[in-house]
C-alpha atoms as a PDB file:
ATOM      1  CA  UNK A   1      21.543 -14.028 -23.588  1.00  0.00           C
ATOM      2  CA  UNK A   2      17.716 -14.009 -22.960  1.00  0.00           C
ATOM      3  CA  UNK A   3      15.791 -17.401 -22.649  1.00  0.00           C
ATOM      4  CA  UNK A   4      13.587 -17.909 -25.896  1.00  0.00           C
ATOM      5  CA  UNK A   5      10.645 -19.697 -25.378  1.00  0.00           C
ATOM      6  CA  UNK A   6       8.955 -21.447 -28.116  1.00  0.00           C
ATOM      7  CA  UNK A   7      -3.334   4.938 -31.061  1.00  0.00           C
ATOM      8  CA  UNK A   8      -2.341   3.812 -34.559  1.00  0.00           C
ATOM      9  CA  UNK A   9       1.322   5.517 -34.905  1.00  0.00           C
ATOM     10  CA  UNK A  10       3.056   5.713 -38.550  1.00  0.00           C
ATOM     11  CA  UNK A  11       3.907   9.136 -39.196  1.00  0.00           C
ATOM     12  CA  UNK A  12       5.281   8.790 -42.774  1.00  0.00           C
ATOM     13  CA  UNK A  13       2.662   6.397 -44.301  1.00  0.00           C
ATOM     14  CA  UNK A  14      -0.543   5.410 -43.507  1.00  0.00           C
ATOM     15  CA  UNK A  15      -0.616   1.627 -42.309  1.00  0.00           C
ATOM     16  CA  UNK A  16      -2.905   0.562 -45.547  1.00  0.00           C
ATOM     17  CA  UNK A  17      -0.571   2.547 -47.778  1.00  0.00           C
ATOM     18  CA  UNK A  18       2.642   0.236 -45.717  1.00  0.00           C
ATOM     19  CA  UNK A  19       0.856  -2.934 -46.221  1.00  0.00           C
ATOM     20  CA  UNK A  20      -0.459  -2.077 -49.680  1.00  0.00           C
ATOM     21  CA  UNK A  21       3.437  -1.342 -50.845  1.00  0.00           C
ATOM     22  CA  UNK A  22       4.136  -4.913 -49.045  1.00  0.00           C
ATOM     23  CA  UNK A  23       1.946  -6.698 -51.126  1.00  0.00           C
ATOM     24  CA  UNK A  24      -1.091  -7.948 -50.210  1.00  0.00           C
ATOM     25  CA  UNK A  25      -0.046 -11.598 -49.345  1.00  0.00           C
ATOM     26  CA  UNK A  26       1.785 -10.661 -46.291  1.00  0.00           C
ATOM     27  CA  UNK A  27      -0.857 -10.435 -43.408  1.00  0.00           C
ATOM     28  CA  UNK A  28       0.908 -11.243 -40.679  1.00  0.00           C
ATOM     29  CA  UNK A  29       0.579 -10.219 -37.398  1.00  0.00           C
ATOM     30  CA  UNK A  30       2.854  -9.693 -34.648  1.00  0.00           C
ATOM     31  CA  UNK A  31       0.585  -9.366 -31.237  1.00  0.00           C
ATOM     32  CA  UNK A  32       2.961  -8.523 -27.932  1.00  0.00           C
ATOM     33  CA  UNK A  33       2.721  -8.478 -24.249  1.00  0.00           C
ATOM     34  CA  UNK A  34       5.485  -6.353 -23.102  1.00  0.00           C
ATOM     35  CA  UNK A  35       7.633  -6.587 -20.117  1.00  0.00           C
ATOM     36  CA  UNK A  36      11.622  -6.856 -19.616  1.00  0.00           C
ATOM     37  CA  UNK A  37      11.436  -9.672 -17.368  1.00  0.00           C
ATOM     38  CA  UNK A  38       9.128 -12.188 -19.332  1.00  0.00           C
ATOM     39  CA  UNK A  39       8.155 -10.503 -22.881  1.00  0.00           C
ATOM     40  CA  UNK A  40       5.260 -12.349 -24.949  1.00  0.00           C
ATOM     41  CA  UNK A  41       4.468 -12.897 -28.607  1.00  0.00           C
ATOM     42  CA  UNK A  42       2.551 -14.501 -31.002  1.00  0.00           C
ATOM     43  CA  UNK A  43       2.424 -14.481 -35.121  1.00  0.00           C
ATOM     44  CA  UNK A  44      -1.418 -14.549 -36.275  1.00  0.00           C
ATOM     45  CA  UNK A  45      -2.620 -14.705 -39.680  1.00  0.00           C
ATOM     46  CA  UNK A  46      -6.587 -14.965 -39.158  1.00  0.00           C
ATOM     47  CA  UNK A  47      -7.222 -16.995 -36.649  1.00  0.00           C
ATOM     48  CA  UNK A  48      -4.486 -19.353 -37.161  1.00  0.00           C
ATOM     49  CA  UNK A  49      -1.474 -18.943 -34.462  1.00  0.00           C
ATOM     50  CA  UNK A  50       1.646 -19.420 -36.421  1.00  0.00           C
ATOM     51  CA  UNK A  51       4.013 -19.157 -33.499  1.00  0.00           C
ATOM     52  CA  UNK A  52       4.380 -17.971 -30.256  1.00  0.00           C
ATOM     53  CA  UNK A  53       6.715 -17.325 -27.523  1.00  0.00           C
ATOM     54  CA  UNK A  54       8.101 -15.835 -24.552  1.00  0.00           C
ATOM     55  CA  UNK A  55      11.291 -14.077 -24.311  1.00  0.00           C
ATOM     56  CA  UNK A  56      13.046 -14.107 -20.540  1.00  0.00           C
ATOM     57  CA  UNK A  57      15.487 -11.754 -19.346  1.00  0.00           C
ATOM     58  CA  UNK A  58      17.306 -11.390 -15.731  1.00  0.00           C
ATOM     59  CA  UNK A  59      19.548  -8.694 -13.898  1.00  0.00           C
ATOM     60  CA  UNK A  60      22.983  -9.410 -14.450  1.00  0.00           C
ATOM     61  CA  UNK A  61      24.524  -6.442 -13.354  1.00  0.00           C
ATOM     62  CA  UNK A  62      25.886  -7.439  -9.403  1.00  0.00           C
ATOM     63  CA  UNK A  63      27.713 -10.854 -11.281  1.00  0.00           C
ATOM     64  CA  UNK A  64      29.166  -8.827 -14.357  1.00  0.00           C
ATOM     65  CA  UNK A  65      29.845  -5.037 -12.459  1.00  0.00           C
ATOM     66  CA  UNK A  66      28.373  -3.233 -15.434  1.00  0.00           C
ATOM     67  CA  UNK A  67      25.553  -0.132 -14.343  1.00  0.00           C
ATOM     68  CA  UNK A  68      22.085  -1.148 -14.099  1.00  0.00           C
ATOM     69  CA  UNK A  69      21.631   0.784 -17.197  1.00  0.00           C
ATOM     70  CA  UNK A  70      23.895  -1.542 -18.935  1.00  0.00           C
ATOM     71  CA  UNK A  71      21.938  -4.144 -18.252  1.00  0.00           C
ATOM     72  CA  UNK A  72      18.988  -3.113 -18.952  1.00  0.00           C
ATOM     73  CA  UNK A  73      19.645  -2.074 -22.652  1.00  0.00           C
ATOM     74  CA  UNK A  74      20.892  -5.617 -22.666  1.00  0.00           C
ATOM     75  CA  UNK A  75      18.145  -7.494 -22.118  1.00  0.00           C
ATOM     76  CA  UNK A  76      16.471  -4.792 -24.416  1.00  0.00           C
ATOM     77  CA  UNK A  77      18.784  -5.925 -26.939  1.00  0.00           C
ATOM     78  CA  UNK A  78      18.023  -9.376 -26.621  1.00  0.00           C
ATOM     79  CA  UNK A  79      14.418  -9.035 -26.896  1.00  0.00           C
ATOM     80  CA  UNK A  80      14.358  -7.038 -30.154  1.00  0.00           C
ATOM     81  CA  UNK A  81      16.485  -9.763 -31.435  1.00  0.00           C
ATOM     82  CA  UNK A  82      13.801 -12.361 -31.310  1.00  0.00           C
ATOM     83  CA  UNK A  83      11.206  -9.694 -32.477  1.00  0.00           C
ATOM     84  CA  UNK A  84      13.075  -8.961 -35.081  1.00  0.00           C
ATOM     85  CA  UNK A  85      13.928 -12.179 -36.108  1.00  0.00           C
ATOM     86  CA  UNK A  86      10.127 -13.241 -36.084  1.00  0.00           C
ATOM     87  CA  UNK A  87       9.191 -10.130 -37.891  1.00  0.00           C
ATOM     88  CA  UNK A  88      11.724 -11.306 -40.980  1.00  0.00           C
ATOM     89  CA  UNK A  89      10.682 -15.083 -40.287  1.00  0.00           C
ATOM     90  CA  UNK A  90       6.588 -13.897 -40.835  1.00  0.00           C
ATOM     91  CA  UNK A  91       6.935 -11.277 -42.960  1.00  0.00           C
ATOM     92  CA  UNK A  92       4.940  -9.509 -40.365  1.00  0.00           C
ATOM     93  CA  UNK A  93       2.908  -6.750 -41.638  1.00  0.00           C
ATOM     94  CA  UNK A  94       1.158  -5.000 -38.602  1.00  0.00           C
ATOM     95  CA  UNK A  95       1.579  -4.990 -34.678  1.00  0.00           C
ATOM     96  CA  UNK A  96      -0.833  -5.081 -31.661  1.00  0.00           C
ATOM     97  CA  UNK A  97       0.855  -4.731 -28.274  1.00  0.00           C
ATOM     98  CA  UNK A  98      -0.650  -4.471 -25.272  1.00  0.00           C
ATOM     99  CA  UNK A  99       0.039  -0.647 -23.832  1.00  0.00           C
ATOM    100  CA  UNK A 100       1.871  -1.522 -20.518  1.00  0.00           C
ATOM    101  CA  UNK A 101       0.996   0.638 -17.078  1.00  0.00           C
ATOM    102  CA  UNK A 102       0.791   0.858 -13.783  1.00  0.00           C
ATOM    103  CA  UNK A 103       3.726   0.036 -11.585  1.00  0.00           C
ATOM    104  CA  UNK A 104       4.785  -0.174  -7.548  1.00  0.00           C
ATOM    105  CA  UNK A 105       8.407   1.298  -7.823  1.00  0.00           C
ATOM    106  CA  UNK A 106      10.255   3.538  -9.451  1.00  0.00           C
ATOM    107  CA  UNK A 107      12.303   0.165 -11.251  1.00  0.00           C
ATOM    108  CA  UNK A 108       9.221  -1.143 -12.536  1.00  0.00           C
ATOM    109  CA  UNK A 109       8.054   2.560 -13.982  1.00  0.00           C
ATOM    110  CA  UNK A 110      11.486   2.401 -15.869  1.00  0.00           C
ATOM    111  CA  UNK A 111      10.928  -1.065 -17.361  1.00  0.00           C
ATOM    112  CA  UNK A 112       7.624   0.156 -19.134  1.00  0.00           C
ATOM    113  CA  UNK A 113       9.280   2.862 -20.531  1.00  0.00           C
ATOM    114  CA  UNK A 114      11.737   0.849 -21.626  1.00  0.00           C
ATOM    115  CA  UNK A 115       9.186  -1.480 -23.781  1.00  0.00           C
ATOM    116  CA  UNK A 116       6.994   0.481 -24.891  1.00  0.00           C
ATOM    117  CA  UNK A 117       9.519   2.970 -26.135  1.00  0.00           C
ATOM    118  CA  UNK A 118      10.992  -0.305 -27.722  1.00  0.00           C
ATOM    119  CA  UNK A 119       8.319  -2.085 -29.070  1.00  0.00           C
ATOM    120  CA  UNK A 120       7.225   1.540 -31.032  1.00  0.00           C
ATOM    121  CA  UNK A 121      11.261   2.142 -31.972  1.00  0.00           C
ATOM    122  CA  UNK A 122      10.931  -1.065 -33.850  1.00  0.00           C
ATOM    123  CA  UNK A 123       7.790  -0.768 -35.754  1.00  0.00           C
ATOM    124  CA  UNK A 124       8.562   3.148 -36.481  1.00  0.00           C
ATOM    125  CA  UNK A 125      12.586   1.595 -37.320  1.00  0.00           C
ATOM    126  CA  UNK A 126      10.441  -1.260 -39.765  1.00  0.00           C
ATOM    127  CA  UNK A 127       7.534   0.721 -40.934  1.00  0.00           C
ATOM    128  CA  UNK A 128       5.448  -1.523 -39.618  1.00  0.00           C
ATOM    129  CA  UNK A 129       1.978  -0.326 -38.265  1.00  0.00           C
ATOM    130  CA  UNK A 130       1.477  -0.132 -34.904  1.00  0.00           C
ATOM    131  CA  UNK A 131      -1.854  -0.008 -32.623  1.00  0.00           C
ATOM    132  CA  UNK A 132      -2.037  -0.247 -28.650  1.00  0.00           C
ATOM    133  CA  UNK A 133      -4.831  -1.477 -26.267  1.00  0.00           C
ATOM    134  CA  UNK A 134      -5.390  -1.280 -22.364  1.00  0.00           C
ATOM    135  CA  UNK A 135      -4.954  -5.021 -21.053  1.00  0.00           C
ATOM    136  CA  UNK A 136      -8.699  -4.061 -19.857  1.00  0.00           C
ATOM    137  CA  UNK A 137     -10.191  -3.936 -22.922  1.00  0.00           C
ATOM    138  CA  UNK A 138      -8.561  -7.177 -23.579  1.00  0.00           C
ATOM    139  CA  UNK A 139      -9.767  -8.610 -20.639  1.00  0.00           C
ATOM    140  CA  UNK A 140     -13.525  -7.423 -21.106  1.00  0.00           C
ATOM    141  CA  UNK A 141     -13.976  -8.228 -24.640  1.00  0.00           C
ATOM    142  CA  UNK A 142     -12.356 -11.674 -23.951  1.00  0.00           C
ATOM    143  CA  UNK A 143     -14.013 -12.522 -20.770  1.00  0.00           C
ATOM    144  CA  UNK A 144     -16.569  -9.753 -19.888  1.00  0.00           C
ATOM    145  CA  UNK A 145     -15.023  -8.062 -17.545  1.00  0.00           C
ATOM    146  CA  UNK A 146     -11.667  -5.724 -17.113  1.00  0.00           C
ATOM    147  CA  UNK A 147     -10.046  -7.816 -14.908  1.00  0.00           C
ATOM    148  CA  UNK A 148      -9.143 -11.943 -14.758  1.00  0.00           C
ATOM    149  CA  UNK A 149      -6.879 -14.506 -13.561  1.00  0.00           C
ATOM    150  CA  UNK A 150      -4.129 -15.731 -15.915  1.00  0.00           C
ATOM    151  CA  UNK A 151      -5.502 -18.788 -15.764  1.00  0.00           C
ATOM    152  CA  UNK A 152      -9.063 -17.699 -17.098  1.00  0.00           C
ATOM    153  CA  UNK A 153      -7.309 -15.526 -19.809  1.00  0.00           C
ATOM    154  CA  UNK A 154      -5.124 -19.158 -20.433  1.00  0.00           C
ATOM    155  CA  UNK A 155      -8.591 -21.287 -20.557  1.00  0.00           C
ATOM    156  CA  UNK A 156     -10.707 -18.467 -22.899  1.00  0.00           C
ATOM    157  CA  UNK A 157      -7.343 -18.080 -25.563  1.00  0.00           C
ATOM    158  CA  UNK A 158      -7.590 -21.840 -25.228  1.00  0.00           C
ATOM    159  CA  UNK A 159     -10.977 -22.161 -27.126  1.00  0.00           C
ATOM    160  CA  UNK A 160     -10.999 -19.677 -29.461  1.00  0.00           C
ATOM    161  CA  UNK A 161      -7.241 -20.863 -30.659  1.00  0.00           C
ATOM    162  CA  UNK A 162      -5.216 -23.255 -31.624  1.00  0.00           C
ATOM    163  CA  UNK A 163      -2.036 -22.243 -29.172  1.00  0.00           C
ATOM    164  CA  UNK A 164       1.069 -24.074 -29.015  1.00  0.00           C
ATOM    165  CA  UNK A 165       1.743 -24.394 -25.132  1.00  0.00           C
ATOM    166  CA  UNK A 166       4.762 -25.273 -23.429  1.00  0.00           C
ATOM    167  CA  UNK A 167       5.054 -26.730 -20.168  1.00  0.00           C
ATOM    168  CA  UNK A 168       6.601 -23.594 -18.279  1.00  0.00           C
ATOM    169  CA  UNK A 169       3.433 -21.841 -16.665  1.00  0.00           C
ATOM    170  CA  UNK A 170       5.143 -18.168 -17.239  1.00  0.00           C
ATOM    171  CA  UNK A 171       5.687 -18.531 -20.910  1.00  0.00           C
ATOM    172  CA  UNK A 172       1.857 -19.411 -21.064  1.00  0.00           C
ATOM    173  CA  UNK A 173       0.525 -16.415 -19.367  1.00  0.00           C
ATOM    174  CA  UNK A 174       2.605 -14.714 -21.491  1.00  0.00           C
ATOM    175  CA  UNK A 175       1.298 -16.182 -24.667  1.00  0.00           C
ATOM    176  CA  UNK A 176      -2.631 -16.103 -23.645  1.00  0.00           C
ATOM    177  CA  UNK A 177      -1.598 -12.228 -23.099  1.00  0.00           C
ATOM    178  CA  UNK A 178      -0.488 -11.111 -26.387  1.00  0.00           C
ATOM    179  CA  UNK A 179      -3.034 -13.154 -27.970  1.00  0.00           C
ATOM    180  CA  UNK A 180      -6.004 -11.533 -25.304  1.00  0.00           C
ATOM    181  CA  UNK A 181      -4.716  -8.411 -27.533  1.00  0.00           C
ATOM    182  CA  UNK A 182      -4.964  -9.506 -31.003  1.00  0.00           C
ATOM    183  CA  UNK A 183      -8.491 -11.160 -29.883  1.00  0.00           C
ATOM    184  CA  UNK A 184      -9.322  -7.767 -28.905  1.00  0.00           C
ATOM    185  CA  UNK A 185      -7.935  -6.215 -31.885  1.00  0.00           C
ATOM    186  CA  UNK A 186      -9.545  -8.185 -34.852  1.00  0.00           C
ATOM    187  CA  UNK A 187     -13.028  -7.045 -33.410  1.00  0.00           C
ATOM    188  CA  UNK A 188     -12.014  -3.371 -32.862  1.00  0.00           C
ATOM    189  CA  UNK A 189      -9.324  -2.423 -35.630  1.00  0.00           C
ATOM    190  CA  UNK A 190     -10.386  -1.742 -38.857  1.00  0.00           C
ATOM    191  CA  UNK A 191      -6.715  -2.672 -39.847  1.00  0.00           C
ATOM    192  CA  UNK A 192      -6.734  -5.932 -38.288  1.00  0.00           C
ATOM    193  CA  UNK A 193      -9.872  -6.902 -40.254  1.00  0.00           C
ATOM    194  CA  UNK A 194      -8.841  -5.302 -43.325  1.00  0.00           C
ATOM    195  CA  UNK A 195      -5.980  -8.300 -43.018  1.00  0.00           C
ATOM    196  CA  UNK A 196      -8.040 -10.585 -42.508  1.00  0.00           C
ATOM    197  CA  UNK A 197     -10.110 -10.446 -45.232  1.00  0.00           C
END
């Protein structure tokens, strides 16, 4: 079991339609930074952080003799269950994630598929409005420029919200990530401020 710590696509509806049929009450957001290894969260309404998180997976597959592929739809597995239970929890009604890229092996290019594909299975699954951004253009409109240390993304999340940290430096990072992209997304996405109002 995984450690739990603490281009707009909808192709049936249109996201205002979704969250219009929802009821206007429920303005939740559910703001991600993916990765298999160390996956981030955090449930916005407004401003206000409502919870946050960081889900950790390892590699099991050398102690328990299953395929790598096994695994890895494992720890997939346990990450959309604490997505999925947050998304019930919050009634969440739209979803920034940070678009993941780049990668130095052909293991790491197979782990971004892997979330991404997941992270839009569940909001296409849920009906739930989905928009991506670069981890650039979270980094520039937060700091003013494309690229930053964790710890300067950690400080600048720090002042413009109320975050509830934990002592584990990973689960942090992961935390000021997904909320870099919400930050980024209430000044850019006309459904994000459309919730907000």
């Amino acid at each position: 079991m995984g450690t739990y710590t603490g281009f707009i696509c909808n192709q049936s509806k249109k996201e205002s339609e979704i969250i219009m049929e929802r009821g206007i009450h429920k303005k939740s957001v559910l703001a991600l930074d993916p990765s298999l290894t160390a996956f981030g969260w955090a449930v916005l309404q407004g401003t206000t952080v409502l919870d946050a998180g960081c889900v950790k997976t390892e590699t099991s597959g050398k102690k328990s003799r299953i395929r790598k592929t096994d695994d890895r739809m494992r720890r997939v597995s346990e990450i959309n269950a604490v997505l999925c239970e947050k998304i019930r929890m919050y009634d969440v009604a739209y979803i920034v994630s940070e678009l993941p890229h780049g990668s130095q092996s052909a293991v790491a290019a197979i782990a971004i598929g892997l979330v991404a594909g997941q992270v839009q299975g569940i909001a296409d699954a849920l009906e739930i409005g989905i928009e991506w951004f670069s981890e650039g253009d979270s980094k520039n409109h937060l700091l003013g420029k494309r690229s930053a240390s964790k710890g300067e993304t950690i400080a600048a999340i720090d002042k413009a919200y109320n975050v509830p940290w934990v002592s584990a430096k990973y689960v942090n990072e992961a935390i000021a990530d997904s909320i870099s992209i919400y930050h980024v997304a209430r000044h850019m996405s006309p459904t994000i401020k459309f919730l907000m109002t």
